[in-house]
C-alpha atoms as a PDB file:
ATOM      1  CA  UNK A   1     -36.569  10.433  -8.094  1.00  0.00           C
ATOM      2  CA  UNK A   2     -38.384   8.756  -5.476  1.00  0.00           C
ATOM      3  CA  UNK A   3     -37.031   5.354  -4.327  1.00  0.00           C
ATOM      4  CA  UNK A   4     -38.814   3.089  -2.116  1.00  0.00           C
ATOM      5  CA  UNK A   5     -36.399  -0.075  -0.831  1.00  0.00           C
ATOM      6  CA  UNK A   6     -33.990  -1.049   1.770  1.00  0.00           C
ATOM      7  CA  UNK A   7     -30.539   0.760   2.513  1.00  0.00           C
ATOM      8  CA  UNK A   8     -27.302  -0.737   3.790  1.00  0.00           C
ATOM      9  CA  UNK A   9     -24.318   1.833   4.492  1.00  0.00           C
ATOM     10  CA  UNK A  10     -20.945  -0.318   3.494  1.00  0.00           C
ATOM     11  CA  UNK A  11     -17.486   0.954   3.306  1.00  0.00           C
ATOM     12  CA  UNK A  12     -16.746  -2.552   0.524  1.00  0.00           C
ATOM     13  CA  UNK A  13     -13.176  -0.783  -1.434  1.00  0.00           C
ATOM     14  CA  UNK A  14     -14.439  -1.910  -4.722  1.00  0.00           C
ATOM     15  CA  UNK A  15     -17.830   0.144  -4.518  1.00  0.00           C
ATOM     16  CA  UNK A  16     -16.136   3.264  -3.185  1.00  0.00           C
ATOM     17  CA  UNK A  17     -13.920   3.246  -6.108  1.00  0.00           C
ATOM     18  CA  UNK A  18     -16.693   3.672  -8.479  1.00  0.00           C
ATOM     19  CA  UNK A  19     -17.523   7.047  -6.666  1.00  0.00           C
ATOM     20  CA  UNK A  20     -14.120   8.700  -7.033  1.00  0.00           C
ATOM     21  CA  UNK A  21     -13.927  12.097  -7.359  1.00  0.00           C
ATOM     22  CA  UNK A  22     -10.736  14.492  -7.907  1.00  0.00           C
ATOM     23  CA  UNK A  23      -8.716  11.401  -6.322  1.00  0.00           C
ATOM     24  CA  UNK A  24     -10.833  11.697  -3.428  1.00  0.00           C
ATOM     25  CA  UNK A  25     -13.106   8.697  -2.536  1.00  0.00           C
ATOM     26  CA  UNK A  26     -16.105   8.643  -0.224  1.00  0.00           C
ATOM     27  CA  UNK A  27     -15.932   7.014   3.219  1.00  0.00           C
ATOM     28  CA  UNK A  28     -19.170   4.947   2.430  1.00  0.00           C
ATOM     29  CA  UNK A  29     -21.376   4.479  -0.239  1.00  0.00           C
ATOM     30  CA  UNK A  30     -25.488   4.180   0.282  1.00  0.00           C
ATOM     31  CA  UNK A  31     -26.226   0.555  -1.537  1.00  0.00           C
ATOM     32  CA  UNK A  32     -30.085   0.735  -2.388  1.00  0.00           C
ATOM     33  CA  UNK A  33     -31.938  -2.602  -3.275  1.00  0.00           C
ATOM     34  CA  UNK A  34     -34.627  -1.216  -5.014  1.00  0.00           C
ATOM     35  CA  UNK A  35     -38.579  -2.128  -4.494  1.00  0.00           C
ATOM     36  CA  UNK A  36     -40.367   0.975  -6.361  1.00  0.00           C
ATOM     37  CA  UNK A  37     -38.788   3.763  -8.112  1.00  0.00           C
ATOM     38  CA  UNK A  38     -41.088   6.470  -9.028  1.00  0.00           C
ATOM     39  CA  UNK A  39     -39.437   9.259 -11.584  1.00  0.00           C
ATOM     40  CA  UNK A  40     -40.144  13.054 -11.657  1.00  0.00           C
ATOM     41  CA  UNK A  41     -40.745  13.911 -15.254  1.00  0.00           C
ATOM     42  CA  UNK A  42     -37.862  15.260 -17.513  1.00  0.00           C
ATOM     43  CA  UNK A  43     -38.184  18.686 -17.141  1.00  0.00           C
ATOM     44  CA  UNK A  44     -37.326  18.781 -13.184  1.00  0.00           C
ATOM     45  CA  UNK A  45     -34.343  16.412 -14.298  1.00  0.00           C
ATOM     46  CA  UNK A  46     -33.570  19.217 -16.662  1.00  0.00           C
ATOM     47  CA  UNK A  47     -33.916  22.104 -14.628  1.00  0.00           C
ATOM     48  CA  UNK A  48     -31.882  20.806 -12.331  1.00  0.00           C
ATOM     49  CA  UNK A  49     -28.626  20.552 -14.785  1.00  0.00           C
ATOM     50  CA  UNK A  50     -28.670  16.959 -14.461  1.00  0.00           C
ATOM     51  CA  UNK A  51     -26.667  16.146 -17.539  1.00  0.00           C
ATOM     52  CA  UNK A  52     -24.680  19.294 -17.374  1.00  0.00           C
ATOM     53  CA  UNK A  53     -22.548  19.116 -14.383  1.00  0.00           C
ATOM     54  CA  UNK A  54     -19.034  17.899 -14.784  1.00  0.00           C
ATOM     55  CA  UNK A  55     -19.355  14.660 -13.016  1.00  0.00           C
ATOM     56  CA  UNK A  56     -22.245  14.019 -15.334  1.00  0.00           C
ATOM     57  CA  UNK A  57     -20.643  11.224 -17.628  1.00  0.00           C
ATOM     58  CA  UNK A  58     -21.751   8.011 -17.461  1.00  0.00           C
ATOM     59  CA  UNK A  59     -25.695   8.984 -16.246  1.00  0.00           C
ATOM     60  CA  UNK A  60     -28.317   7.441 -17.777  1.00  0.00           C
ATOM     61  CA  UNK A  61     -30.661   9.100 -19.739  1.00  0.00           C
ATOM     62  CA  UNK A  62     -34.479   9.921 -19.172  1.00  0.00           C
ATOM     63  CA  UNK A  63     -34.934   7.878 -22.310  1.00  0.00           C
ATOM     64  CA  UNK A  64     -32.997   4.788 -20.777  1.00  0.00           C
ATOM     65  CA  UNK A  65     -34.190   5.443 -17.142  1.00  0.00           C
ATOM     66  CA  UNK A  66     -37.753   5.350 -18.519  1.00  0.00           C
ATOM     67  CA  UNK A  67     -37.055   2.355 -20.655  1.00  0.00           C
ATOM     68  CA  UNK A  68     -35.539   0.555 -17.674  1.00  0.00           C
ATOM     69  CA  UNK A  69     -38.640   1.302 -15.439  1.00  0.00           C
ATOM     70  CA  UNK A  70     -40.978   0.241 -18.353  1.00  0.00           C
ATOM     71  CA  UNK A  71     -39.031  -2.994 -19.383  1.00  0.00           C
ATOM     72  CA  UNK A  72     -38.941  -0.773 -22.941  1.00  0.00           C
ATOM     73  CA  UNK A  73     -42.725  -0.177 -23.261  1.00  0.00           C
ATOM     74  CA  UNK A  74     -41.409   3.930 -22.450  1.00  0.00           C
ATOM     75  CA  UNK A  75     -38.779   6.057 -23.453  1.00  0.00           C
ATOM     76  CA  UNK A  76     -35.258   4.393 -25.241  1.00  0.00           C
ATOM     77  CA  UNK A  77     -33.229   6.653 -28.001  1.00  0.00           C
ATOM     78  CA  UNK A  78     -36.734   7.574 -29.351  1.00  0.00           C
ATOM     79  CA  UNK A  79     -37.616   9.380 -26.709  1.00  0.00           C
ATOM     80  CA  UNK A  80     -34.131  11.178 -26.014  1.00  0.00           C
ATOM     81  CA  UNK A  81     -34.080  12.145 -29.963  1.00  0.00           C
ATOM     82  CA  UNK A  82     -37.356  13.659 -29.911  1.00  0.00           C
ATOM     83  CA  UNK A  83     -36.824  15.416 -26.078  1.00  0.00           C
ATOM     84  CA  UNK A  84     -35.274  18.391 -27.534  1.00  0.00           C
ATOM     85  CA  UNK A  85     -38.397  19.264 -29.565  1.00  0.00           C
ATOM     86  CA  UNK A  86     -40.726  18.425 -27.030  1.00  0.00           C
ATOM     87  CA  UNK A  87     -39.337  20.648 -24.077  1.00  0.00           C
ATOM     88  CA  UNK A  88     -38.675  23.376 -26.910  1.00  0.00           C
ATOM     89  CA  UNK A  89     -42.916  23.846 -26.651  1.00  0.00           C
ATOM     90  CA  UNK A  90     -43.637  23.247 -23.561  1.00  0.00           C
ATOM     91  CA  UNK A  91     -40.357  23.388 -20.882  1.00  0.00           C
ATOM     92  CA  UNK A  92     -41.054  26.652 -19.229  1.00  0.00           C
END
């Protein structure tokens, strides 16, 4: 994922709290006001255990990130539903 944007460091309680981990929380958290977000395609996402890791609940999809970047034109539960058959053929 590449983001293009401004960056503020903040140390705010509330947004920390979102990021808690084991009972630990970070000391800051990176807020990112976003001007261009550019996406690697699925398969990196994939072969990087995106989805797989055990603080993984809660991420978006490649369906919903590519819907959200589209304003729906992309991606959505059609395009998660059919992944699995489409990296089946070509993932590797």
């Amino acid at each position: 994922m590449r983001i293009n944007g401004i960056a503020r460091l903040t140390d705010d309680s509330k947004l920390r709290a979102q990021f808690e981990r084991k009972n630990i929380l970070p000391a800051t958290v990176i807020v990112i006001k976003i001007a261009e977000i550019y996406s690697q395609c699925g398969r990196a996402f994939m072969r990087a255990g995106t989805w797989s890791r055990d603080d993984a609940e809660g991420l978006p999809t490649v369906g919903e990130i590519l819907a959200e970047m589209t304003d729906g034109e992309v991606g959505g539960l059609a395009y998660d539903a059919e992944w699995g058959g489409r990296a089946a053929k070509t993932m590797w």
